[in-house]
C-alpha atoms as a PDB file:
ATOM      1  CA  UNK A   1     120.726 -13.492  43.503  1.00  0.00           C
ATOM      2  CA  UNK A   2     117.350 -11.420  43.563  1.00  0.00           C
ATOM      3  CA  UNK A   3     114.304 -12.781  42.085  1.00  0.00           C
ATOM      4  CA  UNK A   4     111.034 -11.639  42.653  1.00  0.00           C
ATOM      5  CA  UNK A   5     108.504 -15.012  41.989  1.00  0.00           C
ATOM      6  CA  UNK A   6     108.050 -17.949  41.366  1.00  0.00           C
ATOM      7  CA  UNK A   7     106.160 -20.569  39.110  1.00  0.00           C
ATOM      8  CA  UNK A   8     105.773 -21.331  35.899  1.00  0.00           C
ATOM      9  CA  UNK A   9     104.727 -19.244  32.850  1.00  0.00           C
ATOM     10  CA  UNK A  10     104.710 -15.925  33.798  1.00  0.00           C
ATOM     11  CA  UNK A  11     108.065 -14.149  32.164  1.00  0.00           C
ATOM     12  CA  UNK A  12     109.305 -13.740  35.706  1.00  0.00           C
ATOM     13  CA  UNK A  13     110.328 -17.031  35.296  1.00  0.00           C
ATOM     14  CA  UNK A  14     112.346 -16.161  32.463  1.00  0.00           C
ATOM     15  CA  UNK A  15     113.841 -13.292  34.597  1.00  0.00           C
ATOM     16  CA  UNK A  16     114.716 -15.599  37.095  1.00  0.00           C
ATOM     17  CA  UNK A  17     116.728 -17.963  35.083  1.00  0.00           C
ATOM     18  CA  UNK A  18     118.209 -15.401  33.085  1.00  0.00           C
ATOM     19  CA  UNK A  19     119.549 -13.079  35.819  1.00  0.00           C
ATOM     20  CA  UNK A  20     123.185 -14.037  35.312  1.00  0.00           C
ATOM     21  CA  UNK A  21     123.054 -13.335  31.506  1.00  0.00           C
ATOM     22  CA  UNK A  22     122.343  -9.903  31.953  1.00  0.00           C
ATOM     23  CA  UNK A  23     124.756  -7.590  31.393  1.00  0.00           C
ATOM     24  CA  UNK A  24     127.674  -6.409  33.706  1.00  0.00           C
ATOM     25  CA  UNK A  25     127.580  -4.333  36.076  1.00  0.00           C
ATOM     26  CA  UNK A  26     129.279  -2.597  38.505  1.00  0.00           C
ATOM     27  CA  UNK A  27     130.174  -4.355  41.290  1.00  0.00           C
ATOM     28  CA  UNK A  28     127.597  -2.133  44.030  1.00  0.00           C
ATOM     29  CA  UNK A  29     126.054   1.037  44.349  1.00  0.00           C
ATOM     30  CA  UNK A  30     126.951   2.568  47.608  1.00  0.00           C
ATOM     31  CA  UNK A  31     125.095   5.513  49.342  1.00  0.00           C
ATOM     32  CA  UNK A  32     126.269   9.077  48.687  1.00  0.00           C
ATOM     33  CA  UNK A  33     127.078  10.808  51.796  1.00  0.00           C
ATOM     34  CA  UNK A  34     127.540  14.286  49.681  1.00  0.00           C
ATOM     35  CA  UNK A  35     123.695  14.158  48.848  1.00  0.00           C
ATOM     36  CA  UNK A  36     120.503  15.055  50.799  1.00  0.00           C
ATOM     37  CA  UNK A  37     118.554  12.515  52.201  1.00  0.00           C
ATOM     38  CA  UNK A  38     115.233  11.591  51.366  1.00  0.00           C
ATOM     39  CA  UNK A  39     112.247  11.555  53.577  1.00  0.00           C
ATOM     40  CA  UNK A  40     109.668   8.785  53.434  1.00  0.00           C
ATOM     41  CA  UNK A  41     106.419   9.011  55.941  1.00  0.00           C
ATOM     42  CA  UNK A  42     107.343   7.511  59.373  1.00  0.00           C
ATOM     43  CA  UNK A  43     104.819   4.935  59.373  1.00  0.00           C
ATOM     44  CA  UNK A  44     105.788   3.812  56.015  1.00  0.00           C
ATOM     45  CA  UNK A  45     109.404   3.664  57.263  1.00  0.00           C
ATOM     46  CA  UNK A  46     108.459   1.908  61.004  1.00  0.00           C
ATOM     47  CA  UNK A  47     106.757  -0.704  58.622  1.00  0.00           C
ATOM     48  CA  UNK A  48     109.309  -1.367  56.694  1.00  0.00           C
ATOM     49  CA  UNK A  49     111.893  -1.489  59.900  1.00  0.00           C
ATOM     50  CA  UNK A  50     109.975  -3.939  61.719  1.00  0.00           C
ATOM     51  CA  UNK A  51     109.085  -6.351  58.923  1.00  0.00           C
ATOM     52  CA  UNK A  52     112.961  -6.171  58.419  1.00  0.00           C
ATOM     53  CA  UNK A  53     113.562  -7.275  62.873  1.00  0.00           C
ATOM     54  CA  UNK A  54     110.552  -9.664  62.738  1.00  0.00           C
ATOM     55  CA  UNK A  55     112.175 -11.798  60.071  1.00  0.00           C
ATOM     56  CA  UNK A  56     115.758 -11.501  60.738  1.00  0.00           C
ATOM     57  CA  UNK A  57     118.432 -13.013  60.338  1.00  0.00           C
ATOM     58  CA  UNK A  58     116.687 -13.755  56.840  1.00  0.00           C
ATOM     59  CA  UNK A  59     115.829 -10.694  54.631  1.00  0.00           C
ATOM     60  CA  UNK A  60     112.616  -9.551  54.539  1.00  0.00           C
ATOM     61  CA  UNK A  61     110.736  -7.875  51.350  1.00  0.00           C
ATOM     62  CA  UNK A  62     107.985  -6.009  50.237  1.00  0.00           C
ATOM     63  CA  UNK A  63     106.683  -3.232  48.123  1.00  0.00           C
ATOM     64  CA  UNK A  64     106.169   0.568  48.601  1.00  0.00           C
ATOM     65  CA  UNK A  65     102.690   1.791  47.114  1.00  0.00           C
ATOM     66  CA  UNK A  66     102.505   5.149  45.958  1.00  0.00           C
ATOM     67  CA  UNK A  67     100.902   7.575  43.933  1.00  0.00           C
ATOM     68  CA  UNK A  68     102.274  10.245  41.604  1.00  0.00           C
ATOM     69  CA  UNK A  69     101.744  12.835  44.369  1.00  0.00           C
ATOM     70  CA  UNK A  70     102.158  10.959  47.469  1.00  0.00           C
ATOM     71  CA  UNK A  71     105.324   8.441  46.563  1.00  0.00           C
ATOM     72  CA  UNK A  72     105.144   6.455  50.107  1.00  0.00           C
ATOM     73  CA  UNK A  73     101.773   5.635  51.006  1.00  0.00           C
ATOM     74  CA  UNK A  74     102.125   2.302  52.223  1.00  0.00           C
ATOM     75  CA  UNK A  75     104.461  -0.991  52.783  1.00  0.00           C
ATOM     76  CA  UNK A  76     103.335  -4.057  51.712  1.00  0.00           C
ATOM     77  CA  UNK A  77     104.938  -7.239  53.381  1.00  0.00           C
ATOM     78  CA  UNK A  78     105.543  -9.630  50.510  1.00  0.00           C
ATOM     79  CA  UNK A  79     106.703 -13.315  51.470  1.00  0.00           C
ATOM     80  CA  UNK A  80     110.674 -14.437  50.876  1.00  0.00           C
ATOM     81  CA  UNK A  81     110.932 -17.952  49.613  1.00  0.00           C
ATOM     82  CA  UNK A  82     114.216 -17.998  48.833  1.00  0.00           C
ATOM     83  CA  UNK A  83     114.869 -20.565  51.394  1.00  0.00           C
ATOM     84  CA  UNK A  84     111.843 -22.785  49.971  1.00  0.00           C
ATOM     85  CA  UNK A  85     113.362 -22.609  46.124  1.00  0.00           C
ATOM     86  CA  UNK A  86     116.708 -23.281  47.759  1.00  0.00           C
ATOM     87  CA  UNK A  87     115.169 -26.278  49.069  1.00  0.00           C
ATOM     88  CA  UNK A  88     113.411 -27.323  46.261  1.00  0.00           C
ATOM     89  CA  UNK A  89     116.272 -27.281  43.749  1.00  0.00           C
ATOM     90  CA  UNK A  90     119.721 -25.796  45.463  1.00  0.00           C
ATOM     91  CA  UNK A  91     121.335 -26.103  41.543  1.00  0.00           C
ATOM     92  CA  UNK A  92     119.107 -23.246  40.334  1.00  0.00           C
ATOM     93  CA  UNK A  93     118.701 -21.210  43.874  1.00  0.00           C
ATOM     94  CA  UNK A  94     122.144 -21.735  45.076  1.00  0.00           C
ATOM     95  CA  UNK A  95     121.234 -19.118  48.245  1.00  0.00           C
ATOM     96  CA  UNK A  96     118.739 -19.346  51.133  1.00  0.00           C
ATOM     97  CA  UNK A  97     116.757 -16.442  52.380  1.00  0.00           C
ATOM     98  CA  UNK A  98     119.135 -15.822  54.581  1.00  0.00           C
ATOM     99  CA  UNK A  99     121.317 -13.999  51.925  1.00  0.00           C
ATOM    100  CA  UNK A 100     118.841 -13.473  48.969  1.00  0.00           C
ATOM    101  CA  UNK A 101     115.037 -12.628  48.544  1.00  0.00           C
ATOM    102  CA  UNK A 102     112.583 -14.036  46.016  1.00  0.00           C
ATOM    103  CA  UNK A 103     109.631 -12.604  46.518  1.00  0.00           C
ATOM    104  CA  UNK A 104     106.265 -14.693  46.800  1.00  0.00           C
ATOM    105  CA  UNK A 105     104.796 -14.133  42.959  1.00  0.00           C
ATOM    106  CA  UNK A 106     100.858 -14.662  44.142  1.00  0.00           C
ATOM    107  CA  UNK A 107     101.911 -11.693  47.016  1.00  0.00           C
ATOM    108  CA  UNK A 108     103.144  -9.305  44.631  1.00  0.00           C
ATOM    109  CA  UNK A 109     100.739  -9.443  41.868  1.00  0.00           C
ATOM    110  CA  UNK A 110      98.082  -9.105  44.804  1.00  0.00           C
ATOM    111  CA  UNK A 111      99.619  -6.136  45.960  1.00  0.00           C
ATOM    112  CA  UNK A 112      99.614  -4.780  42.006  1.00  0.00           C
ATOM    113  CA  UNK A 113      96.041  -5.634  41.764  1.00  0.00           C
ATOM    114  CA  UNK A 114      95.091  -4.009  44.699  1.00  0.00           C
ATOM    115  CA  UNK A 115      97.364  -0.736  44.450  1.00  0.00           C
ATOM    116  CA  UNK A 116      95.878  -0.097  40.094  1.00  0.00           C
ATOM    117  CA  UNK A 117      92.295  -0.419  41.636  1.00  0.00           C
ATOM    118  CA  UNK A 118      92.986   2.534  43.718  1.00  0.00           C
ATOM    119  CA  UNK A 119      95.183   4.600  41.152  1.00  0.00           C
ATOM    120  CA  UNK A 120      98.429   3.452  42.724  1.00  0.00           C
ATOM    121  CA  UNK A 121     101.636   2.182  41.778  1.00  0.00           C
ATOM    122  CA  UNK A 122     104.587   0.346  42.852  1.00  0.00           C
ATOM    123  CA  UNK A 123     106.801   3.021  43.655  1.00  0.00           C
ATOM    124  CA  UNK A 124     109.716   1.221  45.593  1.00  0.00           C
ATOM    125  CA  UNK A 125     110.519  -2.477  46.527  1.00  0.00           C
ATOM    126  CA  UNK A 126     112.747  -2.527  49.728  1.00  0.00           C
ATOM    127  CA  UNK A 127     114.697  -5.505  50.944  1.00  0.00           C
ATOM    128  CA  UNK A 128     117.449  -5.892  53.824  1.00  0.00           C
ATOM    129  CA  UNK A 129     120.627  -6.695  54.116  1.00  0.00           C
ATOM    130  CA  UNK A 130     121.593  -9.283  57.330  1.00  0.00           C
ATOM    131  CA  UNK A 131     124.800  -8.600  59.081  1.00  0.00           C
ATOM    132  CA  UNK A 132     125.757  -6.386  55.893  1.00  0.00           C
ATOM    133  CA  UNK A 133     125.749  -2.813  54.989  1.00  0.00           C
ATOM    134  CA  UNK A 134     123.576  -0.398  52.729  1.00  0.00           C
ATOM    135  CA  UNK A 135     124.189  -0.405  49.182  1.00  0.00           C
ATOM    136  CA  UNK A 136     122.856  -2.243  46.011  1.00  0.00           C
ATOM    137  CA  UNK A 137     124.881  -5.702  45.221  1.00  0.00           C
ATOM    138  CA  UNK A 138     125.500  -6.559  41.686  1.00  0.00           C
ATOM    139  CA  UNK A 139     122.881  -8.891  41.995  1.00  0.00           C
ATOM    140  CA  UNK A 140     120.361  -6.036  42.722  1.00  0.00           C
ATOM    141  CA  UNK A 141     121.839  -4.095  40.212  1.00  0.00           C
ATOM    142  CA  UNK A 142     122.107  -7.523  37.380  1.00  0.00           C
ATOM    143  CA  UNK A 143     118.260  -7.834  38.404  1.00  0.00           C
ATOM    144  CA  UNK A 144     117.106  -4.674  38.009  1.00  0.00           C
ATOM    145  CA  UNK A 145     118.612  -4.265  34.829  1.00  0.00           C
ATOM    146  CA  UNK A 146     116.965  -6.859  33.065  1.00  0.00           C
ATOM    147  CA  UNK A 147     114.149  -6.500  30.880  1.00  0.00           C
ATOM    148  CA  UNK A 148     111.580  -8.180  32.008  1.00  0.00           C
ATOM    149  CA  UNK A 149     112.008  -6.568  35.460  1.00  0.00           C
ATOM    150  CA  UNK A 150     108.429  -5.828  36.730  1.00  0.00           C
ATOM    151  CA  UNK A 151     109.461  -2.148  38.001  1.00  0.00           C
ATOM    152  CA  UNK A 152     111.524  -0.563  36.359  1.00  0.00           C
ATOM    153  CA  UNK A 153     110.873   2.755  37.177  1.00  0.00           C
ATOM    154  CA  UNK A 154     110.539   1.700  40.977  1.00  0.00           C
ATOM    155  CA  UNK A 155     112.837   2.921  43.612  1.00  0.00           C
ATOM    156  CA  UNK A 156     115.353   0.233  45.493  1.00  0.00           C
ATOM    157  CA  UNK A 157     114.989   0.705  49.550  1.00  0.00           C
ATOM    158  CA  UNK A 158     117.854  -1.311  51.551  1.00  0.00           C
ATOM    159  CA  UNK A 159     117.918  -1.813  54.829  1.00  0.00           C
ATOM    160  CA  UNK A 160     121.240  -2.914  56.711  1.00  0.00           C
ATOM    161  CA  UNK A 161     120.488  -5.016  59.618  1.00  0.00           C
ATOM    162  CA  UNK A 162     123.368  -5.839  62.692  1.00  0.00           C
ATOM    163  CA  UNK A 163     122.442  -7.596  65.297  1.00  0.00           C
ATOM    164  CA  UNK A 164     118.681  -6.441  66.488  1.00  0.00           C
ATOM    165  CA  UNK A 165     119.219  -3.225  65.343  1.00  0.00           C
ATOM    166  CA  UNK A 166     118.416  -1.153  61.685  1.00  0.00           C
ATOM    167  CA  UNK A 167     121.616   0.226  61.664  1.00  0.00           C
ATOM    168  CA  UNK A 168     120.902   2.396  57.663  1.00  0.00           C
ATOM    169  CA  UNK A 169     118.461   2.755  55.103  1.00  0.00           C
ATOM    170  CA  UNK A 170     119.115   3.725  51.502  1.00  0.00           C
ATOM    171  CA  UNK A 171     116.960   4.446  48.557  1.00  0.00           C
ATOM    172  CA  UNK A 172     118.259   4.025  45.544  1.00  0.00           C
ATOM    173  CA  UNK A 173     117.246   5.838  42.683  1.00  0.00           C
ATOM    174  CA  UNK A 174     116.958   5.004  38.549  1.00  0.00           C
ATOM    175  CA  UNK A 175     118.727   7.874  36.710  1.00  0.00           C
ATOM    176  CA  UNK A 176     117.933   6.671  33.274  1.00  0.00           C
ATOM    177  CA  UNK A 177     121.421   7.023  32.645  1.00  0.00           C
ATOM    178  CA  UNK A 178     122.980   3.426  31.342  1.00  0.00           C
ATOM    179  CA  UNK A 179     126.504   4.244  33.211  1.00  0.00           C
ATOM    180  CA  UNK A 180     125.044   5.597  36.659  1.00  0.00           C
ATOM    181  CA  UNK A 181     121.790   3.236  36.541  1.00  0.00           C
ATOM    182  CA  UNK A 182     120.969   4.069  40.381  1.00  0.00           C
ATOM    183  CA  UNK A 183     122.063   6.920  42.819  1.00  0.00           C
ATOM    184  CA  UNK A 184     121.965   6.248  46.121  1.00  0.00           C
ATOM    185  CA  UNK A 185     121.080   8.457  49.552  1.00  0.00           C
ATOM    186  CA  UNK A 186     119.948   7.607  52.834  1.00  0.00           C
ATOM    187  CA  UNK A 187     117.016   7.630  53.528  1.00  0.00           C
ATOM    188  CA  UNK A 188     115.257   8.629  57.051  1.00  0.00           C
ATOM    189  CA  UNK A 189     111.537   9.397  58.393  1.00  0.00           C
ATOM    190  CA  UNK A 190     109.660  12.707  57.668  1.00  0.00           C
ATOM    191  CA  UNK A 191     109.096  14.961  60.360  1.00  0.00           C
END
């Protein structure tokens, strides 16, 4: 389960209790080894990576700010409190952070406040995987899907942690197409 905030009112709230009553989907999106990779900037990437190792074994998330000529500008660290809604009512968040994100609403709407005052956008939202490899769970996929996800034209970054070491990253990308929703290559730093 994947939900970005918390709290009441907002229609994320919605989103989050309606996540299972989304369509269905396929049961992952694994990378494509037959296409290119992508390049992201290799601070962006080092970011991402170490927010990833400083919060492990939990999985960390964030957002990628971009513009519509320079895609990965920055990471932004964004709060998981899975383990805190878990806590708070293990019924309705039947998964800690430890295998789920939920990202910290007053975080993210910070970071979207901050990023349309510059001319920027949410271009990605990256979260890792634990002891787990690359690819986009039906959960990510369920979430994404729905529509009152906050980014729907956004990217998917996953990072597959084992051990203390990144071991892949993927980005996985909307096609528009309702049968192939995401493609999926890995993704490394630019030169």
């Amino acid at each position: 389960m994947i939900i970005l905030s918390a709290g009441p009112g907002p229609p994320s709230l919605s989103l989050a209790n309606r996540v299972n009553e989304t369509e269905t989907v396929s049961k992952r999106i694994d990378l494509d080894s037959e296409l290119e990779s992508r390049s992201i900037p290799n601070d962006v990437l080092h970011e991402i990576c170490r927010h990833a190792l400083d919060v492990a074994p939990e999985e960390c998330c964030g957002l990628v700010i971009g513009t519509a000529d320079d895609r990965f500008l920055r990471a932004v660290r964004v709060t998981n409190v899975m383990t805190k809604m878990h806590v708070a009512d293990a019924k309705a968040f039947p998964r800690d952070a430890r295998h789920a994100y939920y990202m910290s609403e007053t975080e993210y709407l910070q970071a979207i406040g901050e990023a349309e005052t510059r001319g920027e956008k949410v271009s990605a939202i990256y979260h890792s995987h634990f002891g787990h490899g690359c690819y986009l769970s039906q959960d990510d996929l369920a979430f994404a899907a729905h529509p009152l996800f906050p980014f729907p034209d956004a990217a998917q970054l996953v990072l597959s942690l084992l051990g203390n070491r990144v071991r892949e990253i993927g980005i996985f990308e909307p096609t528009g197409a309702p049968e192939y929703s995401f493609v999926g290559r890995r993704l490394e730093a630019a030169n």
